[in-house]
Protein backbone atom coordinates (compact mmCIF):
# COMPACT_ATOMS: atom_id res chain seq x y z
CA UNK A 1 -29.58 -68.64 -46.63
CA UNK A 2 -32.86 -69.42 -47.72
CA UNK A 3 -35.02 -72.62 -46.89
CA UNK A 4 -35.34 -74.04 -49.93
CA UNK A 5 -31.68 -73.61 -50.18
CA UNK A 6 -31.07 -75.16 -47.24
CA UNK A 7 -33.94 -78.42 -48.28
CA UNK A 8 -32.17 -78.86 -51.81
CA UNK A 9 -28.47 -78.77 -50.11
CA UNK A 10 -29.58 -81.12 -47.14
CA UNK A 11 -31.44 -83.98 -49.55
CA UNK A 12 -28.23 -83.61 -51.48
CA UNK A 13 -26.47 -84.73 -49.20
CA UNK A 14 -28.69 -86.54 -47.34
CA UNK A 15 -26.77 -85.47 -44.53
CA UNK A 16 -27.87 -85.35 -40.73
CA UNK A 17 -24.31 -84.57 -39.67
CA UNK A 18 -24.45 -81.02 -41.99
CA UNK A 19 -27.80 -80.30 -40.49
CA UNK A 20 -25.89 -80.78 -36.37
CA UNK A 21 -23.43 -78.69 -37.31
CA UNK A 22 -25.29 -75.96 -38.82
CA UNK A 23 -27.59 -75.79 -35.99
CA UNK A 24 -24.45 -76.07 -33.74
CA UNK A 25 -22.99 -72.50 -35.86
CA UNK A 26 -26.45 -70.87 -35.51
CA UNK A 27 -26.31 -71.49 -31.80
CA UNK A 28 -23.02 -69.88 -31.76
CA UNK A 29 -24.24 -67.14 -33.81
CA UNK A 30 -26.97 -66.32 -31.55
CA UNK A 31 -25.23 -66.62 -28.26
CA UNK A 32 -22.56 -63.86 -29.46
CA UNK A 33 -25.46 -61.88 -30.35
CA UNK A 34 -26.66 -62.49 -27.28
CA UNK A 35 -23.53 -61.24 -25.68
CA UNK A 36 -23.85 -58.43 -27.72
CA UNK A 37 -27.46 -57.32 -26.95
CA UNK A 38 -26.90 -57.36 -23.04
CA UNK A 39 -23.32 -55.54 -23.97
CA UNK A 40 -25.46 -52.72 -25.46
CA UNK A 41 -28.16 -52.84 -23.28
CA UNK A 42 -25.75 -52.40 -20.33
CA UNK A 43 -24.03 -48.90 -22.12
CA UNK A 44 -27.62 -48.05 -22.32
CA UNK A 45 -28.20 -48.51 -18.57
CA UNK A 46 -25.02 -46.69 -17.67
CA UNK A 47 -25.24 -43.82 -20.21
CA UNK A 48 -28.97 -43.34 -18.61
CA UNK A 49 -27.22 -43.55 -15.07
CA UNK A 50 -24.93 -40.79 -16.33
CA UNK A 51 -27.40 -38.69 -17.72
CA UNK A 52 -29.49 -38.90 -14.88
CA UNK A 53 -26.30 -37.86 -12.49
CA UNK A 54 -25.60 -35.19 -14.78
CA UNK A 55 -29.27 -33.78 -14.89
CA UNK A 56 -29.25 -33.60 -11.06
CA UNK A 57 -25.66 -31.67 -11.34
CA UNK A 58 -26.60 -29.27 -13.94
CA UNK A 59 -29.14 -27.20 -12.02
CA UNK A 60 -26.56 -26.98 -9.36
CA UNK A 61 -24.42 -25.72 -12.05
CA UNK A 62 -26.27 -23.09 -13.44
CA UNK A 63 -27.33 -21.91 -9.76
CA UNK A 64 -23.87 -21.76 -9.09
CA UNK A 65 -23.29 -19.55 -12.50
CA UNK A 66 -26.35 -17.39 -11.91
CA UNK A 67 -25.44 -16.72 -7.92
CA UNK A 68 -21.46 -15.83 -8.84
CA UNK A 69 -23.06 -14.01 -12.03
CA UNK A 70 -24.74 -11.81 -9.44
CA UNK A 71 -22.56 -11.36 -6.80
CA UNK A 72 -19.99 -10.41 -9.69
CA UNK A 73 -22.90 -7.85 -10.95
CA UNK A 74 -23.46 -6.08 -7.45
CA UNK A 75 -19.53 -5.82 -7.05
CA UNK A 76 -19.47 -4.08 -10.10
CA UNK A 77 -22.32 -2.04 -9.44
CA UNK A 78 -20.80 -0.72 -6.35
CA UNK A 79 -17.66 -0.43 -7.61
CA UNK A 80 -19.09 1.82 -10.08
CA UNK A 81 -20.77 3.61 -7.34
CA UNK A 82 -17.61 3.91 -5.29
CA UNK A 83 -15.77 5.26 -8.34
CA UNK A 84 -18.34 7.50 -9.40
CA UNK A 85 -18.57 9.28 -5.94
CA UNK A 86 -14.89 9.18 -5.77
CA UNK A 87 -15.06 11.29 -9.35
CA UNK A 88 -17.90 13.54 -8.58
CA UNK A 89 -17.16 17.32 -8.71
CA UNK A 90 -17.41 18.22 -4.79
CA UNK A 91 -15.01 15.29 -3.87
CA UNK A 92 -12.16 16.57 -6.82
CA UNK A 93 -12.96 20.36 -5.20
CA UNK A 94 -12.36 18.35 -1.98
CA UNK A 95 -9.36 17.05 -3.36
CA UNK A 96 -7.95 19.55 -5.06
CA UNK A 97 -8.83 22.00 -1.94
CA UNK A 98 -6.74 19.80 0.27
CA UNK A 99 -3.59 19.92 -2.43
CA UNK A 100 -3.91 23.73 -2.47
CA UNK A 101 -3.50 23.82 1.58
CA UNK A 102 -0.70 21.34 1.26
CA UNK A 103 0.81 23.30 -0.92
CA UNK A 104 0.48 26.66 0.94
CA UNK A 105 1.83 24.69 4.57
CA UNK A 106 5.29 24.68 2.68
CA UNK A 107 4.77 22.56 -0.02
CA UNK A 108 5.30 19.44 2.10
CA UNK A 109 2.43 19.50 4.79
CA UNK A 110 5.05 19.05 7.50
CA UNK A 111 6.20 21.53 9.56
CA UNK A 112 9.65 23.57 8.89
CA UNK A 113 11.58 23.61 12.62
CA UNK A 114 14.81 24.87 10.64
CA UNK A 115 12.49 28.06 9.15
CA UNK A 116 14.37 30.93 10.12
CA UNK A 117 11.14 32.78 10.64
CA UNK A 118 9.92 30.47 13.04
CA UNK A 119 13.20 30.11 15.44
CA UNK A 120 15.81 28.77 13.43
CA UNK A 121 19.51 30.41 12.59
CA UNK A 122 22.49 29.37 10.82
CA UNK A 123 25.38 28.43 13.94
CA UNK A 124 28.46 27.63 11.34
CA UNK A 125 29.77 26.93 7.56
CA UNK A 126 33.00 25.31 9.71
CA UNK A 127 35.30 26.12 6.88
CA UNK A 128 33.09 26.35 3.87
CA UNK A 129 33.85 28.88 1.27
CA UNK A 130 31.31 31.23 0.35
CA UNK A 131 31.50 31.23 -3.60
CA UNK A 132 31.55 34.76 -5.10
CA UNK A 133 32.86 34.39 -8.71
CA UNK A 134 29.65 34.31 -10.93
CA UNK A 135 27.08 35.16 -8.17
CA UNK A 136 23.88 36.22 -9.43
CA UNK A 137 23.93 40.04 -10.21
CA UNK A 138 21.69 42.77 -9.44
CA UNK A 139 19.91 44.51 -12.65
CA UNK A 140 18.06 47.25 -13.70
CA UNK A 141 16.37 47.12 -17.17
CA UNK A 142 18.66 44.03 -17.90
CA UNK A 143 22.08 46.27 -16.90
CA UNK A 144 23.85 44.55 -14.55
CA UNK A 145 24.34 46.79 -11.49
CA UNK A 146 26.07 45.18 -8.85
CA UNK A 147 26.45 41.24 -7.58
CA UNK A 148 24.54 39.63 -4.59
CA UNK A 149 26.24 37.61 -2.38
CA UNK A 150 23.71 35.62 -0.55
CA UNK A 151 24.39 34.27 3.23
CA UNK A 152 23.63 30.76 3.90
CA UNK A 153 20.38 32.06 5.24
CA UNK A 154 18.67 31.61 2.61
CA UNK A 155 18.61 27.87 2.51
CA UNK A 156 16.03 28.27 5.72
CA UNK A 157 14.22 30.44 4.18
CA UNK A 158 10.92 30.59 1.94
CA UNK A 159 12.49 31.45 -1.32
CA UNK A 160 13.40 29.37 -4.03
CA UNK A 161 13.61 31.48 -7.28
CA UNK A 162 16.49 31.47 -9.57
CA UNK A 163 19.50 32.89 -7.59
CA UNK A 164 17.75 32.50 -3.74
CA UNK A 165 20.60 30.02 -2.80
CA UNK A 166 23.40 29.92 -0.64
CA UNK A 167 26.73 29.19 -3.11
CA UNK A 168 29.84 27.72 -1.79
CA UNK A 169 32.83 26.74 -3.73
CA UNK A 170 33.71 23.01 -4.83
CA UNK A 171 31.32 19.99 -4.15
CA UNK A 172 31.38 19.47 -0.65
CA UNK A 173 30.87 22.08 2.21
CA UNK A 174 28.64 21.65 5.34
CA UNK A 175 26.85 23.96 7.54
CA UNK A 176 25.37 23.67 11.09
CA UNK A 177 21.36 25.16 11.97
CA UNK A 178 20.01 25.74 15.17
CA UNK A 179 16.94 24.61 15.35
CA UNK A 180 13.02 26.23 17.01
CA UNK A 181 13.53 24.04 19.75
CA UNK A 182 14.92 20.54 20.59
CA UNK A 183 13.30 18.19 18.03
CA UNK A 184 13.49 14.71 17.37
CA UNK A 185 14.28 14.46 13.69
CA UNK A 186 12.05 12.18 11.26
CA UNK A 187 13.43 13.42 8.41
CA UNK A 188 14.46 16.09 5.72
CA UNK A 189 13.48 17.48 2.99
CA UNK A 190 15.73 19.28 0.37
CA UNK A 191 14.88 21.68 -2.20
CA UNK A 192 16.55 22.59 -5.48
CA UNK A 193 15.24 25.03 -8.34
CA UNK A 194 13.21 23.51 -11.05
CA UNK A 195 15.72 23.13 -14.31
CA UNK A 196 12.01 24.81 -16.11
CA UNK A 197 12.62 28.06 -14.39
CA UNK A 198 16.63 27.63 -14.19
CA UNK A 199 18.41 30.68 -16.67
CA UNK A 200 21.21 28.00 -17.75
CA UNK A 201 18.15 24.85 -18.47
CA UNK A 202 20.46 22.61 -15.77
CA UNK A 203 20.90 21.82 -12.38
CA UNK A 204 24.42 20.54 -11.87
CA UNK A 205 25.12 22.23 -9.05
CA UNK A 206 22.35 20.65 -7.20
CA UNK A 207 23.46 19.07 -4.06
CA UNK A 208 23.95 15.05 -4.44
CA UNK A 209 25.39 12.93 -1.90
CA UNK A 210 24.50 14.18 1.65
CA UNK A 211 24.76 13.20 5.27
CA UNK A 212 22.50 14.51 8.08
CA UNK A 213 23.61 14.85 11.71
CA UNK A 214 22.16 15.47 15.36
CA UNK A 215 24.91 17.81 17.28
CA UNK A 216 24.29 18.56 21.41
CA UNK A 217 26.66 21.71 20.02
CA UNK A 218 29.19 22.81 17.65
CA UNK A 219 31.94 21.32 19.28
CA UNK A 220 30.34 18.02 19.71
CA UNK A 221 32.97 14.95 19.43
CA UNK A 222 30.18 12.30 18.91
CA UNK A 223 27.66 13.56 16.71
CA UNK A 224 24.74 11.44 15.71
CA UNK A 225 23.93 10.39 12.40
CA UNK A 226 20.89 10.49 11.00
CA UNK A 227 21.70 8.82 7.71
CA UNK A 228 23.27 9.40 4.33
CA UNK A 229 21.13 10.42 1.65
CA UNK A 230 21.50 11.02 -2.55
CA UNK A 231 19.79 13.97 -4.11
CA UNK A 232 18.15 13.04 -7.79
CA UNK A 233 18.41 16.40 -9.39
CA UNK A 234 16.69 14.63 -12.58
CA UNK A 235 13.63 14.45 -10.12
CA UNK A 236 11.23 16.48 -7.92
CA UNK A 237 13.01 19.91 -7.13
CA UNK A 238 11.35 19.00 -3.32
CA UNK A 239 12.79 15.68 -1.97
CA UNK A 240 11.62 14.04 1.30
CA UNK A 241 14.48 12.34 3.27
CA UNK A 242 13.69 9.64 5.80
CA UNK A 243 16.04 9.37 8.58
CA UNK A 244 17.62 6.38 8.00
CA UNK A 245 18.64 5.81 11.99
CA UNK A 246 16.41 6.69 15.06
CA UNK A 247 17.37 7.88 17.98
CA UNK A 248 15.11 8.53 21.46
CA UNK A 249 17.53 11.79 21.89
CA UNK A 250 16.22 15.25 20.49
CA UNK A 251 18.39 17.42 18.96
CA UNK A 252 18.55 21.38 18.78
CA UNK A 253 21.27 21.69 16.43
CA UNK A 254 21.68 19.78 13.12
CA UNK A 255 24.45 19.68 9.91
CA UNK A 256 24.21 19.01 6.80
CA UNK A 257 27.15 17.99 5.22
CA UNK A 258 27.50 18.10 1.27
CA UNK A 259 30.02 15.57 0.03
CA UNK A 260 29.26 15.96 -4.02
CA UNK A 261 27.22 17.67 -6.07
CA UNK A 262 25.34 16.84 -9.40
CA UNK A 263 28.52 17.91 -12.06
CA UNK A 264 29.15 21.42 -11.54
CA UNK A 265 33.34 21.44 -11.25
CA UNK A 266 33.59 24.87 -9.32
CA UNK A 267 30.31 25.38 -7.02
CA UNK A 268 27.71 23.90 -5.09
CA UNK A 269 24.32 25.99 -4.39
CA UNK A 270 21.76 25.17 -1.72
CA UNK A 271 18.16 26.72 -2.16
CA UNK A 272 16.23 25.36 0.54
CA UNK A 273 16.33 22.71 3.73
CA UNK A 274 13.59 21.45 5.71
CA UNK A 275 13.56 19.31 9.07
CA UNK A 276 10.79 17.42 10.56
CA UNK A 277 9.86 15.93 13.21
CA UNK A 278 7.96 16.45 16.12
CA UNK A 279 8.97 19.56 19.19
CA UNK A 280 10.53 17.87 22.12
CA UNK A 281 8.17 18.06 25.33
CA UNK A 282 11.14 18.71 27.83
């Protein structure tokens, strides 16, 4: 509104009432203004407050990043260094050296006290069949000569090629080994050929569900047992068997009973058991 506006409407109306009340609205005006400024002005103050926190947080911030930035860079770096050793060529010699002598100490790097060349013998079959019918035959040139009938010997000894296995009709049998010396058992390990190297491309007469037992001798009434076990003929041909029950007692003689095998309806062949443990002192 412009003065002369303001001149021509007030001596029009000749009005000192107008002129009170206009000032009165332009009082109003300016106080909410007024209001306004110091509403804006106080923002300003706190945004400034703000910043000023925030620039006194930031370089605590990015000291922070930088610090975890290089802790997570020397973690890495000796990580890398760790993993590098780990894959350098004398450490896989190393490694591979120590799998070779694993392999020759029986495959299982535990020792045998069932091996028939080290002290152990085959007590009893109780009344296990020996299975003839179909036992692997004798050849020369790929004529069939005669048929070997193998002894359960054979499952304590080193063998395990196609036909090194002690047969016995059905599913279920059980035979009893003397042992090197009194041993307390820790476990067992049971050995089946390969289905790679077997002449049929299956294993189904691979052991399956088996018990292990301590005896103090063939006759014993109370025999102690070790656990029952299930043999995966679908997995390693060498299984490890942890006894599933401890006892302080060691044991010379041990059985092995078969109660099923892995689908073969008229035999059952054993290649190869191990028992570990550790020699009795007495």
């Amino acid at each position: 509104m412009s003065v002369s506006h303001l001149c021509d409407k007030y001596s029009a109306t000749g009005s000192f009432k107008m002129i009170k009340t206009d000032l009165g609205n332009l009082r109003s005006h300016l106080h909410t203004l007024s209001l306004e400024v110091k509403n804006v002005i106080e923002v300003r103050d706190e945004l400034k407050s703000k910043l000023k926190e925030m620039s006194s947080v930031i370089p605590k911030i990015s000291e922070a990043i930088l610090n975890l930035r290089n802790e997570v860079s020397e973690e890495m770096s000796l990580h890398t260094k760790n993993l590098l050793e780990a894959l350098s060529p004398e450490t896989v010699r190393n490694m591979v050296k120590n799998e070779l002598q694993k392999y020759d100490a029986d495959k299982t790097g535990r020792t045998d006290y069932a091996l028939e060349s080290s002290g152990g013998a085959i007590l009893s079959t109780r009344d296990t069949e020996t299975y003839v019918t179909g036992a692997p035959a004798l050849s020369l040139f790929g004529i069939p000569l005669c048929h070997q009938q193998n002894t359960p010997r054979v499952m304590i000894q080193t063998g395990v090629l196609p036909g090194e296995c002690w047969a016995f009709k059905g599913s279920s049998g059980s035979v009893a080994i003397r042992l090197l010396g009194h041993v307390h058992v820790s476990g067992v390990s049971l050995e089946h050929i390969s289905s790679l190297i077997s002449p049929t491309g299956d294993t189904a007469t691979a052991p399956k569900d088996f018990s292990i037992w301590g005896l103090t001798d063939l006759d014993d009434e109370k025999p102690f047992l070790f656990g029952n076990f299930v043999y995966d003929n679908t997995g390693s041909p060498l299984q490890y068997f942890e006894v599933q029950n401890r006892v302080k007692e060691a044991y010379k003689i041990i059985e092995l009973k078969v109660h099923s095998n892995s689908g073969d309806p008229e035999y059952t062949c054993i290649y190869r058991i191990r028992v570990h443990g550790s020699l009795s002192k007495m």
